[in-house]
C-alpha atoms as a PDB file:
ATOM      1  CA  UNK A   1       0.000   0.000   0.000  1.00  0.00           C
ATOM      2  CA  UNK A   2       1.230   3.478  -0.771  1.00  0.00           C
ATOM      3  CA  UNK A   3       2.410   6.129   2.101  1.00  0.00           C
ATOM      4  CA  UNK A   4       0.944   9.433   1.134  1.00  0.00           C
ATOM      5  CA  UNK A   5       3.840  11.862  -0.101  1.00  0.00           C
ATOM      6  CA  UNK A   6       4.279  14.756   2.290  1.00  0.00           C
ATOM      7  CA  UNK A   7       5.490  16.979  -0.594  1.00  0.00           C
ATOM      8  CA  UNK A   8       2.476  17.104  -2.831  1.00  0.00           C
ATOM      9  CA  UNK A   9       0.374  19.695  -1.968  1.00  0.00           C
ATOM     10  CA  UNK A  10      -2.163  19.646   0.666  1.00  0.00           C
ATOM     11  CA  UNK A  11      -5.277  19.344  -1.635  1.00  0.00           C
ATOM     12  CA  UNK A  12      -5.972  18.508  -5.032  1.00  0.00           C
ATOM     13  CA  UNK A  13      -9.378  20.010  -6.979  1.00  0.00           C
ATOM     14  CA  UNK A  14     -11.251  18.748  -9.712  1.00  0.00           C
ATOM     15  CA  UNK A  15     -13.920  20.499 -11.545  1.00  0.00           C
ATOM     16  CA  UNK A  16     -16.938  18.152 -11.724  1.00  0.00           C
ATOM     17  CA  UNK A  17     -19.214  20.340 -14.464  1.00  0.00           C
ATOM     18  CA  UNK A  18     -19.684  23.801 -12.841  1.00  0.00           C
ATOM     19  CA  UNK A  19     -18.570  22.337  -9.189  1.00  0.00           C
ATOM     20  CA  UNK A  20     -14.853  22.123  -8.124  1.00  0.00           C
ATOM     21  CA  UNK A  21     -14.341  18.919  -5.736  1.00  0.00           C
ATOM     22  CA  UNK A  22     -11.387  19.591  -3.446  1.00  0.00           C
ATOM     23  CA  UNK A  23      -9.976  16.673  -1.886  1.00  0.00           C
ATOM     24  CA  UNK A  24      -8.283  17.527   0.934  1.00  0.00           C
ATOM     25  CA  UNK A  25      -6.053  15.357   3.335  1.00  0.00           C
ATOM     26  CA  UNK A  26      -8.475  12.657   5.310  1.00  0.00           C
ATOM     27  CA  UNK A  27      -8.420  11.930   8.656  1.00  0.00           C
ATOM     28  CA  UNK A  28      -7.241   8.173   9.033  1.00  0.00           C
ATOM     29  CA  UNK A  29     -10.175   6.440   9.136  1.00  0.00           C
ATOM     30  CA  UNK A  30     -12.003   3.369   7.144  1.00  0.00           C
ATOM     31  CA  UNK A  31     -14.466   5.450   5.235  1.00  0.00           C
ATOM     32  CA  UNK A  32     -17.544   2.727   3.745  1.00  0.00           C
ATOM     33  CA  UNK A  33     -17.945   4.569   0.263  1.00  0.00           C
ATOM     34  CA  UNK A  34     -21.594   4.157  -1.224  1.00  0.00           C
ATOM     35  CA  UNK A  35     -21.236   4.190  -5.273  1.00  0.00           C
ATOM     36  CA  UNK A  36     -24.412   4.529  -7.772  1.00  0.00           C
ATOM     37  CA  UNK A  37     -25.834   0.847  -8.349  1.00  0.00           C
ATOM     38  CA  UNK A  38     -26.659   2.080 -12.514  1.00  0.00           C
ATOM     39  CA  UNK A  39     -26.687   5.270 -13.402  1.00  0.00           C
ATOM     40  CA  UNK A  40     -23.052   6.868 -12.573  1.00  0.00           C
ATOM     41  CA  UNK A  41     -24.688  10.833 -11.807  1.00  0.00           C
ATOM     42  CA  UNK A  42     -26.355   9.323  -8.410  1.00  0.00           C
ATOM     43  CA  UNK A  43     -22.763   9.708  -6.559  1.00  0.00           C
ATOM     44  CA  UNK A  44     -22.782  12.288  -4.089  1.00  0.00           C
ATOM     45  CA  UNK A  45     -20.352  14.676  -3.600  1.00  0.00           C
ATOM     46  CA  UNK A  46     -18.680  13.974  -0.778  1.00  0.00           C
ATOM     47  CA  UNK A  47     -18.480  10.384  -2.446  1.00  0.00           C
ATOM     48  CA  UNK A  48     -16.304  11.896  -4.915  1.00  0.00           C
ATOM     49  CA  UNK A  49     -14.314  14.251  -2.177  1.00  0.00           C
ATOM     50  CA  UNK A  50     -13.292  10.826  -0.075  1.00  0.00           C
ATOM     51  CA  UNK A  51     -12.535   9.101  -3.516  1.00  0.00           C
ATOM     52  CA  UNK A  52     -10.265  11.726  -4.934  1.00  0.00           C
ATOM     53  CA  UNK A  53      -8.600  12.314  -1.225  1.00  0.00           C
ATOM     54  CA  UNK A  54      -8.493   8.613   0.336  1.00  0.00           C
ATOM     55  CA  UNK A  55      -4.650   6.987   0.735  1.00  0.00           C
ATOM     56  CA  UNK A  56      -5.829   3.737   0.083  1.00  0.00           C
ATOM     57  CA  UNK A  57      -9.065   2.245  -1.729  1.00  0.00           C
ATOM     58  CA  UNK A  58     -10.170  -0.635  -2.038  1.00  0.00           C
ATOM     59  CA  UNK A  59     -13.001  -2.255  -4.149  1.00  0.00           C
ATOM     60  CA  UNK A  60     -14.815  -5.563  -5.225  1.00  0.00           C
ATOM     61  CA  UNK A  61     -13.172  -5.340  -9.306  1.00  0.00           C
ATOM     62  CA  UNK A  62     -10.523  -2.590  -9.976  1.00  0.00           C
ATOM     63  CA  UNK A  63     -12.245  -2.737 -13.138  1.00  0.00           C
ATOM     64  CA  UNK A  64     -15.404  -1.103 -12.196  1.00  0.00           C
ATOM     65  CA  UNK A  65     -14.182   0.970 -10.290  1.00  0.00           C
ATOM     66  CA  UNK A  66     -11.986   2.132 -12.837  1.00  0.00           C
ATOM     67  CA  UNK A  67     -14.846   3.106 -14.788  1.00  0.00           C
ATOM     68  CA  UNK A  68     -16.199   5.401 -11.652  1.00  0.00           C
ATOM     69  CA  UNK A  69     -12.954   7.376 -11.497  1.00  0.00           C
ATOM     70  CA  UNK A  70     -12.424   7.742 -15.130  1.00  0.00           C
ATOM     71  CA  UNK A  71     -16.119   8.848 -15.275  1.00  0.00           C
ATOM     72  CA  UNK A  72     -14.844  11.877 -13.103  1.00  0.00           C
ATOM     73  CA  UNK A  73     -11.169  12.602 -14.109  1.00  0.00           C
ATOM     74  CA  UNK A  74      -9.892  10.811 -10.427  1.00  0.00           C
ATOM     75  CA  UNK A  75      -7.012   9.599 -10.085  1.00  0.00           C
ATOM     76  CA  UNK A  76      -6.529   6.885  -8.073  1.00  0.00           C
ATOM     77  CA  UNK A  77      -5.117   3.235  -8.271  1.00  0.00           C
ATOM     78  CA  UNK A  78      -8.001   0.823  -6.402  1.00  0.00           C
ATOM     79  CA  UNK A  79      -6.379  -2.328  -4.807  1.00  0.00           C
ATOM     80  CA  UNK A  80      -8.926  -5.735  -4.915  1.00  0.00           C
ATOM     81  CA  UNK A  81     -10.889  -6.608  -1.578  1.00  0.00           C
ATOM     82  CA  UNK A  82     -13.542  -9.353  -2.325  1.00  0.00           C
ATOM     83  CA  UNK A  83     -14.760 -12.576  -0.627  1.00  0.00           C
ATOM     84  CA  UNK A  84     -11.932 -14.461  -2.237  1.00  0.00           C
ATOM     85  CA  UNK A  85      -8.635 -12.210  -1.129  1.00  0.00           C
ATOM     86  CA  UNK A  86      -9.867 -10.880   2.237  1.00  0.00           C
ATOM     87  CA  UNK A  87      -7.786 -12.805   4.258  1.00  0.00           C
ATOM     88  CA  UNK A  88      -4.771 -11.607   2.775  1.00  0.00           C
ATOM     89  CA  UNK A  89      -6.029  -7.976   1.559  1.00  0.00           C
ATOM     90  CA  UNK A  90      -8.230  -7.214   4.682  1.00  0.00           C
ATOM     91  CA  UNK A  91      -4.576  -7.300   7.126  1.00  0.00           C
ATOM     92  CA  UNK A  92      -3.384  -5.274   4.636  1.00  0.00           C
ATOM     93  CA  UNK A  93      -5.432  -2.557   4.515  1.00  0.00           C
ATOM     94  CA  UNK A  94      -5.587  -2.657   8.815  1.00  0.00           C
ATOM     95  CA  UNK A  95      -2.501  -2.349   8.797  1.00  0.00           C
ATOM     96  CA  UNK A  96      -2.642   0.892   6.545  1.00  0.00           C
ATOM     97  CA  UNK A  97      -5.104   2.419   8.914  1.00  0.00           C
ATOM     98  CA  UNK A  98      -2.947   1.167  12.120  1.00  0.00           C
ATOM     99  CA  UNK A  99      -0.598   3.667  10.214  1.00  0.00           C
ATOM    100  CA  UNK A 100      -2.575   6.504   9.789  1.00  0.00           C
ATOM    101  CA  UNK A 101      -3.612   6.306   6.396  1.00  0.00           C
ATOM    102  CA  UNK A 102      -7.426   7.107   4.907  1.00  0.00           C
ATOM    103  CA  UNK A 103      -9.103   3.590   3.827  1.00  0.00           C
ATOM    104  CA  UNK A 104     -12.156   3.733   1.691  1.00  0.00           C
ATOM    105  CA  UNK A 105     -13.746   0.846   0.570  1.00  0.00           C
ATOM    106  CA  UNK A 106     -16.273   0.801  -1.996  1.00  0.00           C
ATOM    107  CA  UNK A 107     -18.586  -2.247  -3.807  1.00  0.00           C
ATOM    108  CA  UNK A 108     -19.228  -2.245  -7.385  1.00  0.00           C
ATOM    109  CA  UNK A 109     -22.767  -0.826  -6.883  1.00  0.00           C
ATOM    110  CA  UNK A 110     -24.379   0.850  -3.814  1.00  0.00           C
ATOM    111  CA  UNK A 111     -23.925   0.361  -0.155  1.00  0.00           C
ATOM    112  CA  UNK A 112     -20.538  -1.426   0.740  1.00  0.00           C
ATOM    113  CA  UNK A 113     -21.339  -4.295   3.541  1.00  0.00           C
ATOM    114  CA  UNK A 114     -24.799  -4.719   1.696  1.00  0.00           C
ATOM    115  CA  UNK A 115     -24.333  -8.691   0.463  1.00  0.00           C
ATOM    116  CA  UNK A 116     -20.362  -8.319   0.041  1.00  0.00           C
ATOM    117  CA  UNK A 117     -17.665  -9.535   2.461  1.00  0.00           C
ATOM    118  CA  UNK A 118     -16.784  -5.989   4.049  1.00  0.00           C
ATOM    119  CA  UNK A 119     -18.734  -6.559   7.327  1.00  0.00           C
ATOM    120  CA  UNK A 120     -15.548  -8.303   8.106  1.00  0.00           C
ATOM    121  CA  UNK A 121     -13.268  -5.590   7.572  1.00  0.00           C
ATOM    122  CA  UNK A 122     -15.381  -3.030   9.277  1.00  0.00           C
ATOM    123  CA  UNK A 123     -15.471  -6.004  12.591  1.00  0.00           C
ATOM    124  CA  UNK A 124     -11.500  -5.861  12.111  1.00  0.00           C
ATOM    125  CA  UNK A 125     -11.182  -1.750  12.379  1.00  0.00           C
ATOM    126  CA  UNK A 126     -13.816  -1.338  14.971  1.00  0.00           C
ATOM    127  CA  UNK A 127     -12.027  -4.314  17.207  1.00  0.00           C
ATOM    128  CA  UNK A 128      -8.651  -2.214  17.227  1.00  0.00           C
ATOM    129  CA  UNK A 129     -10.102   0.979  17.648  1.00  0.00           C
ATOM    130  CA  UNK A 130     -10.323   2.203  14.706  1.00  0.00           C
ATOM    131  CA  UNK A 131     -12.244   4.818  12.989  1.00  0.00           C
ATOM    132  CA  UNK A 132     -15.263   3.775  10.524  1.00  0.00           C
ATOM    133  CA  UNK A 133     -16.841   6.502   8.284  1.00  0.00           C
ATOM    134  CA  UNK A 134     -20.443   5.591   6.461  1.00  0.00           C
ATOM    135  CA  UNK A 135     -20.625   8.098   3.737  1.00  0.00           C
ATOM    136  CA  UNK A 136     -24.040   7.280   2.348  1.00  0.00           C
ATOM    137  CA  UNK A 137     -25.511   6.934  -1.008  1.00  0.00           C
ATOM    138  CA  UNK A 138     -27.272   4.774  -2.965  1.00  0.00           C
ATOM    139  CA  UNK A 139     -28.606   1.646  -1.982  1.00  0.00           C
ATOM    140  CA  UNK A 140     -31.060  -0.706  -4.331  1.00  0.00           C
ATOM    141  CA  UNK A 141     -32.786  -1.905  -1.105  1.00  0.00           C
ATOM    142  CA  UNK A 142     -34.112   1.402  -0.331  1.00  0.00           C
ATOM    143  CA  UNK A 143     -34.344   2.507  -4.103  1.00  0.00           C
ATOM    144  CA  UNK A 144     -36.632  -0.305  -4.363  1.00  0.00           C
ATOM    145  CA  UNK A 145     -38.558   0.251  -1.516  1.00  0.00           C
ATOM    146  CA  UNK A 146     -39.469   3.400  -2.501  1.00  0.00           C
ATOM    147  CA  UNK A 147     -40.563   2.856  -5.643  1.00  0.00           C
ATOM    148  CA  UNK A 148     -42.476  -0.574  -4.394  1.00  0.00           C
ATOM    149  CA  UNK A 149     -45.375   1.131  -2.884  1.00  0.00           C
ATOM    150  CA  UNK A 150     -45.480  -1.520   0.078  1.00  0.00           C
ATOM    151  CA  UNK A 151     -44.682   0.203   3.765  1.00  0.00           C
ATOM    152  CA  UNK A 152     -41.577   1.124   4.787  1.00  0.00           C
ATOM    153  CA  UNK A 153     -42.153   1.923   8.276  1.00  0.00           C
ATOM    154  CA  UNK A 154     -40.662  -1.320   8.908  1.00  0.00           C
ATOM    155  CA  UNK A 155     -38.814  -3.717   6.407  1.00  0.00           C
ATOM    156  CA  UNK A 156     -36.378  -7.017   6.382  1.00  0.00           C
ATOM    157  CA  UNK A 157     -33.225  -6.930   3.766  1.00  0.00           C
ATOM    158  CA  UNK A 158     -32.835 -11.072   3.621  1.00  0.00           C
ATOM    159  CA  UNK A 159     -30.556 -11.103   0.849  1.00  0.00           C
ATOM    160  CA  UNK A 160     -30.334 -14.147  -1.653  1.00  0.00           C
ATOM    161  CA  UNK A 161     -32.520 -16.917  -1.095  1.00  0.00           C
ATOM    162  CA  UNK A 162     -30.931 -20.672  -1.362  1.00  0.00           C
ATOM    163  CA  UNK A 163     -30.715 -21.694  -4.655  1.00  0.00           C
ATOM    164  CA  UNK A 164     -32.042 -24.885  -3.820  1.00  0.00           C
ATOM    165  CA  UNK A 165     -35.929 -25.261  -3.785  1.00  0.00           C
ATOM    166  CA  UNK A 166     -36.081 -26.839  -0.236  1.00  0.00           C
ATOM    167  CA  UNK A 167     -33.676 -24.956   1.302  1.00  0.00           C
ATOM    168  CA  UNK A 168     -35.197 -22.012  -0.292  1.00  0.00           C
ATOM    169  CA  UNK A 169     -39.215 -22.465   1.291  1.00  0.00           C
ATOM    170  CA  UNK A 170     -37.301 -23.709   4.553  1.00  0.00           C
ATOM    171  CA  UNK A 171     -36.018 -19.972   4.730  1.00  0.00           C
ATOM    172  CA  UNK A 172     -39.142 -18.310   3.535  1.00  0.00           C
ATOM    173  CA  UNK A 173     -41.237 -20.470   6.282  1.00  0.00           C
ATOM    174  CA  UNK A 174     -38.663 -18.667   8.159  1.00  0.00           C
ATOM    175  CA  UNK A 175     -39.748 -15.575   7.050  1.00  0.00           C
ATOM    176  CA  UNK A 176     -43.469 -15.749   6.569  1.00  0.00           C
ATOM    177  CA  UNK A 177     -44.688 -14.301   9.835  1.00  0.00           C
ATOM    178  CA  UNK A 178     -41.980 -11.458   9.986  1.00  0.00           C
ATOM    179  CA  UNK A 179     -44.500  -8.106  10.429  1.00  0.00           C
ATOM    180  CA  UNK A 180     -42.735  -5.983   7.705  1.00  0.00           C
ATOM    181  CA  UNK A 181     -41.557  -5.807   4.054  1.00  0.00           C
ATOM    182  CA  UNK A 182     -39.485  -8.367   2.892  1.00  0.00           C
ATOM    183  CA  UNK A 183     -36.416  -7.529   0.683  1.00  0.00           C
ATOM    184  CA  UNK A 184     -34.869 -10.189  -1.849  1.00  0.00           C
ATOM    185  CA  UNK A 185     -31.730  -9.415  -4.382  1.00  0.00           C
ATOM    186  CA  UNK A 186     -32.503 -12.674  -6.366  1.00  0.00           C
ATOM    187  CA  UNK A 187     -30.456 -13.569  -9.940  1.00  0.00           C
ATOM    188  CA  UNK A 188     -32.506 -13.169 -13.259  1.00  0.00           C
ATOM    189  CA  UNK A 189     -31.887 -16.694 -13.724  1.00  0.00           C
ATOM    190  CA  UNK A 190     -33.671 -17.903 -10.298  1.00  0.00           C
ATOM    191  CA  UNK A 191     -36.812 -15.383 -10.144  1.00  0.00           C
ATOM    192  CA  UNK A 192     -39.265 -17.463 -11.625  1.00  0.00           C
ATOM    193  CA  UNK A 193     -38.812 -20.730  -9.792  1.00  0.00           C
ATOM    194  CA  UNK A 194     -37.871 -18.221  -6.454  1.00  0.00           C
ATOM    195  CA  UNK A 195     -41.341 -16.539  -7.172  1.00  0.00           C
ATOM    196  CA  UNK A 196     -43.307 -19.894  -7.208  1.00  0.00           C
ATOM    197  CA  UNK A 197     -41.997 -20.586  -3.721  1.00  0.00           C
ATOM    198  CA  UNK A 198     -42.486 -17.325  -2.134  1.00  0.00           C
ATOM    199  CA  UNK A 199     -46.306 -17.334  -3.858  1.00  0.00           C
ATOM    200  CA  UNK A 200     -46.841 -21.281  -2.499  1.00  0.00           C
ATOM    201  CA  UNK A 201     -44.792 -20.683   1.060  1.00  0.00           C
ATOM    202  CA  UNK A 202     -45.508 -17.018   1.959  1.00  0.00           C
ATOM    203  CA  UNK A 203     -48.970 -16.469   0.159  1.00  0.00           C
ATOM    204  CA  UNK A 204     -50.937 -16.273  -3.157  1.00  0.00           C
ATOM    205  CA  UNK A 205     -52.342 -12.983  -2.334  1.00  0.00           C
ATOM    206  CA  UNK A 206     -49.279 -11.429  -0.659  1.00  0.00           C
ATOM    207  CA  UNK A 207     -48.730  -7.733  -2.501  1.00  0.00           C
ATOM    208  CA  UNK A 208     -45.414  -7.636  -3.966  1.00  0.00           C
ATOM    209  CA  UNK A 209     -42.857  -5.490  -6.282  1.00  0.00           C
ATOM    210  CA  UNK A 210     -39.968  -6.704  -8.455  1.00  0.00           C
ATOM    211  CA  UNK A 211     -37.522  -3.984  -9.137  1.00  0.00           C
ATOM    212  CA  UNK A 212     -35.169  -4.230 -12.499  1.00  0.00           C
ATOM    213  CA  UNK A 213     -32.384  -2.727 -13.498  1.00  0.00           C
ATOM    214  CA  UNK A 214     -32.756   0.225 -10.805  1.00  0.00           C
ATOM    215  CA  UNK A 215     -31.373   3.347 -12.460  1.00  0.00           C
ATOM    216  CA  UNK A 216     -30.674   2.173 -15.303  1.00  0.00           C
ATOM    217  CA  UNK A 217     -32.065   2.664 -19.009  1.00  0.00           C
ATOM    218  CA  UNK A 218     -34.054  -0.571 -19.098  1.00  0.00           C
ATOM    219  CA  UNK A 219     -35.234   0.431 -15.209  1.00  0.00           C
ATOM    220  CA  UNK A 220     -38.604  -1.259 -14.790  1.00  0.00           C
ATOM    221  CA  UNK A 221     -40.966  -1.933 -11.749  1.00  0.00           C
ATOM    222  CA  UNK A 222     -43.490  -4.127 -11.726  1.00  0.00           C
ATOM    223  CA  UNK A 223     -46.432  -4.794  -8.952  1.00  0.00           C
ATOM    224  CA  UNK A 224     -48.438  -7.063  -8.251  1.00  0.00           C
ATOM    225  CA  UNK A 225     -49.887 -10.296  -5.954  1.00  0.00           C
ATOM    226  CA  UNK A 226     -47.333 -13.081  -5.788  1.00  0.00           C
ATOM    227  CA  UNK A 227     -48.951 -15.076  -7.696  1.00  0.00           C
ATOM    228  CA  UNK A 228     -49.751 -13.024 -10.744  1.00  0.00           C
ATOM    229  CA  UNK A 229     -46.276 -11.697 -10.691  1.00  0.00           C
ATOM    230  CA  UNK A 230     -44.664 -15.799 -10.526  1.00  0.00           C
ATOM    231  CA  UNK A 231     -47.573 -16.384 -13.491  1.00  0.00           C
ATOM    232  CA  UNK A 232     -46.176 -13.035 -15.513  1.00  0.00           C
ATOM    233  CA  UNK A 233     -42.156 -14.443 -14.993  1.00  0.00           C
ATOM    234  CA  UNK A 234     -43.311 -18.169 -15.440  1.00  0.00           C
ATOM    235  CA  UNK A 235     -44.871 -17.290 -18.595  1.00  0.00           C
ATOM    236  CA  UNK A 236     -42.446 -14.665 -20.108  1.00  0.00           C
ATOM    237  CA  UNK A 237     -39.485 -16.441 -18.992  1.00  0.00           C
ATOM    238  CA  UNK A 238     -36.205 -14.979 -16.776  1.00  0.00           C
ATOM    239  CA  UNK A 239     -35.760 -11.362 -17.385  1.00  0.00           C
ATOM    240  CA  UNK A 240     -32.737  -9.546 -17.636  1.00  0.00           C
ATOM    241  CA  UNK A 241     -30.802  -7.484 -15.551  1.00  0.00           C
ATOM    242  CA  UNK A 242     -30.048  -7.065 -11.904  1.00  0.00           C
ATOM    243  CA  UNK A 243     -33.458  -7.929  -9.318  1.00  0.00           C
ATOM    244  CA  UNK A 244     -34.622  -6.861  -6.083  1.00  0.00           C
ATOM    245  CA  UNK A 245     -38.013  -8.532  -4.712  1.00  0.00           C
ATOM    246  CA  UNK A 246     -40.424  -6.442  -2.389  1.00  0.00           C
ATOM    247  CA  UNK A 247     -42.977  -8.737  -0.451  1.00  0.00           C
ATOM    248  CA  UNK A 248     -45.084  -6.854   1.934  1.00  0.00           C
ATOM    249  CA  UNK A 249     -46.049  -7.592   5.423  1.00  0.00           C
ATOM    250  CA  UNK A 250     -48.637 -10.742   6.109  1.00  0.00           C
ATOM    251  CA  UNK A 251     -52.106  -9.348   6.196  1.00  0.00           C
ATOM    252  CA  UNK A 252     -53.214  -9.942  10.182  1.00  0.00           C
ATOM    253  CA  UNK A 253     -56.260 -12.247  10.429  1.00  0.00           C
ATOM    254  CA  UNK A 254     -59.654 -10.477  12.495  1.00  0.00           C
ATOM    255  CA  UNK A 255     -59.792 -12.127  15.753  1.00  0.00           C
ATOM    256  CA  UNK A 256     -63.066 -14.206  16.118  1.00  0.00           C
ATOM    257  CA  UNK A 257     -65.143 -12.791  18.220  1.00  0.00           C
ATOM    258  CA  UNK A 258     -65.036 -15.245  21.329  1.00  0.00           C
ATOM    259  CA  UNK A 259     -61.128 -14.678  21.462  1.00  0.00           C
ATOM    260  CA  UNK A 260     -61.663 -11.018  21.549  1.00  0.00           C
ATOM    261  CA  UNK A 261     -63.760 -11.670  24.441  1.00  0.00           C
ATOM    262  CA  UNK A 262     -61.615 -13.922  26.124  1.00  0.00           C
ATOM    263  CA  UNK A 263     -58.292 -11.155  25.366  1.00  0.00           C
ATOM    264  CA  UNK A 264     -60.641  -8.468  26.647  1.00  0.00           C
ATOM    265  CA  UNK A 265     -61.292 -10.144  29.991  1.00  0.00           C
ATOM    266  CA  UNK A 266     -58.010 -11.277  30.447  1.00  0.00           C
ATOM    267  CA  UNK A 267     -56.280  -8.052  30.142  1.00  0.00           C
ATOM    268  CA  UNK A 268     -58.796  -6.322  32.418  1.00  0.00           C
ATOM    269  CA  UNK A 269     -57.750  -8.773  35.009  1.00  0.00           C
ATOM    270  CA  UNK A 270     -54.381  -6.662  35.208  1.00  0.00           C
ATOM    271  CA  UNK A 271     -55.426  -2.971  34.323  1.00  0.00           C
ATOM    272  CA  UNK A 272     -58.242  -1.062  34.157  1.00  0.00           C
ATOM    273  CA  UNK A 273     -61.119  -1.220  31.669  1.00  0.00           C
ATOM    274  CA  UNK A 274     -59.676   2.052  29.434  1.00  0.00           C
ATOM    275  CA  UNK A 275     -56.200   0.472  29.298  1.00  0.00           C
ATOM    276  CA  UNK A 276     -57.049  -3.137  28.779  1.00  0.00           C
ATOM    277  CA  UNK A 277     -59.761  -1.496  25.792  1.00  0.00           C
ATOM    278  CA  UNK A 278     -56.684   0.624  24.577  1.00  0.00           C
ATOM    279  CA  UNK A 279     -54.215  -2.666  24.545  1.00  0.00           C
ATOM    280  CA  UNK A 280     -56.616  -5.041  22.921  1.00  0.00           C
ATOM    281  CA  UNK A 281     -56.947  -2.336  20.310  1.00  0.00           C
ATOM    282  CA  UNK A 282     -53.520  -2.562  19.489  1.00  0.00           C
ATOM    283  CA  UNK A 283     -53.241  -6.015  19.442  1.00  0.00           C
ATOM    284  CA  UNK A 284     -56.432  -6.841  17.414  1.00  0.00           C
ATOM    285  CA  UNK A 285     -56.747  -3.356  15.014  1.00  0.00           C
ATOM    286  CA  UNK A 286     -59.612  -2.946  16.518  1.00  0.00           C
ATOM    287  CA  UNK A 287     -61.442   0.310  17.441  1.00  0.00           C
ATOM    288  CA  UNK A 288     -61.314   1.167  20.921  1.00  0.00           C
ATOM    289  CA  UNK A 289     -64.437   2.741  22.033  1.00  0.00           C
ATOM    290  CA  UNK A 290     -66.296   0.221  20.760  1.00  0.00           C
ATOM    291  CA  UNK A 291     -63.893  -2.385  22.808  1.00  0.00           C
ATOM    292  CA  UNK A 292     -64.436  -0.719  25.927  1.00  0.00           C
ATOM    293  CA  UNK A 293     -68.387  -0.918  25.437  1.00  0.00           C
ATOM    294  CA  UNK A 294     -67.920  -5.000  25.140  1.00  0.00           C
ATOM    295  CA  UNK A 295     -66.131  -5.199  27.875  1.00  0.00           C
ATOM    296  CA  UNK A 296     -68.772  -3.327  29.797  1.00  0.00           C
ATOM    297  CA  UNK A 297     -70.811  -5.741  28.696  1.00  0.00           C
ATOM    298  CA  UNK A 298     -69.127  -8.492  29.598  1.00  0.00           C
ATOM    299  CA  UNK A 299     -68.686  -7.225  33.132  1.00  0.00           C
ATOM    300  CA  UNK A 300     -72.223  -7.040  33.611  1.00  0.00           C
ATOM    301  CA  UNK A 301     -73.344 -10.312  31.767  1.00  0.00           C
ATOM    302  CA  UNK A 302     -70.274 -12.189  34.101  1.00  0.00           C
ATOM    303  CA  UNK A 303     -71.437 -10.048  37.135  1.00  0.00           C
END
């Protein structure tokens, strides 16, 4: 790894269109670099600061990287870090930082740490006291959340199913009562037969969004239930491009009456007839004014 030359100048500047970048000397520091996942203008601006000013990056494939900095006149050499070299390449770059050089670490789209082996890195800094640096950006989990229409107040990124089909609906039985959005990458190759299980395992009617090619020219996003959208794949055949599945949230079943009842009186066994009206409202979706009444009523018919 290269020590940073004390005798160029303090900062170098680069004029990105009608805004000058100025990449001045980083404090050491691994610094998680997001990068666009498609279309190369989503980088932000301090992306491109850290990028131009880092002593060290690293990256999944030099070669798209490459592409990155040529895209905006940086000039940088990236050094490999992927699932296959980390155990040589991850004490390598510690030690840089144990030095008190800049680190950045990028993936070859989005988030770094997002389905790529840099959690381990980041576990290796943080264990020797060493400074970690998010610098956000894009992310096809959350671009595709966004765009899926399905809530986002609370949401599961499971990353790539099993390729094999029982291994696969063992980990979406798993998965089927989690209260939130469900978040997939799956390969082109995979989504139709991946689709059939999460339809069979998870739910026929289950509302769902398949996100394609996210920022890119070809970007498409397609809604639907489960089951029309594995019918649509299963029919058109694998489509091309990179994918990210949105399932949203199990629908919750109406309580029967009788266990309303029975919830009702057993909560107001503990509090008092507001609160246990106001906690079986939450746990049913049920109004509570009109709880409270029944359990008036059941007070009175029980004596």
């Amino acid at each position: 790894m290269p020590k940073r030359d004390m005798s160029e100048p303090a900062h170098k500047s680069y004029l990105i269109g009608q805004t000058e970048i100025i990449a001045r000397p980083l404090a050491p520091a691994l610094y998680l670099v997001a990068t666009p996942i498609g279309n190369l203008g989503d980088i932000t601006l301090r992306a491109l600061e850290t990028l131009a000013a880092v002593d060290v990056l690293a990256c999944e494939d030099t070669r798209v990287t490459r592409i990155l900095l040529d895209r905006y006149g940086i000039r940088q050499k990236p050094y490999a870090y992927h699932e296959h070299n980390a155990a040589e390449a991850g004490p390598r770059l510690i030690a840089a930082l144990e030095e008190g050089r800049s680190v950045a670490l990028v993936s070859d789209a989005g988030t770094p740490l997002v389905s790529d082996p840099g959690f381990r890195l980041v576990g290796q800094a943080l264990e020797r006291g060493l400074r970690v640096i998010p610098i956000p950006g894009p992310s096809a989990v959350l671009a595709a959340l966004t765009a899926s229409g399905l809530p986002s107040d609370a949401f599961l990124f499971a990353g790539f199913l099993p390729p094999k089909d029982g291994q696969r609906r063992n980990r979406l039985e798993e998965l089927r009562h989690v209260p939130a959005t469900l978040i997939f990458f799956e390969s082109p190759r995979r989504l139709p037969e991946s689709l059939a299980a999460m339809s069979a395992v998870l739910g026929e009617d289950r509302q769902a969004a398949i996100g394609r090619e996210l920022t890119k020219t070809f970007e498409e996003m397609r809604t639907g239930t489960l089951v029309e959208l594995a019918a649509a794949y299963a029919a058109e055949g694998e489509p091309r491009g990179e994918i990210v599945v949105c399932i949203g949230p199990p629908v919750a079943q109406p309580a029967s009456a009788q266990d309303t009842d029975a919830l009702l009186l057993s909560l107001a066994a503990e509090m008092s007839a507001s609160k246990a009206a106001a906690e079986a409202a939450r746990m049913t979706g049920g109004h509570k004014p009109d709880l409270y009444r029944r359990l008036l009523e059941l007070r009175e018919k029980n004596g």
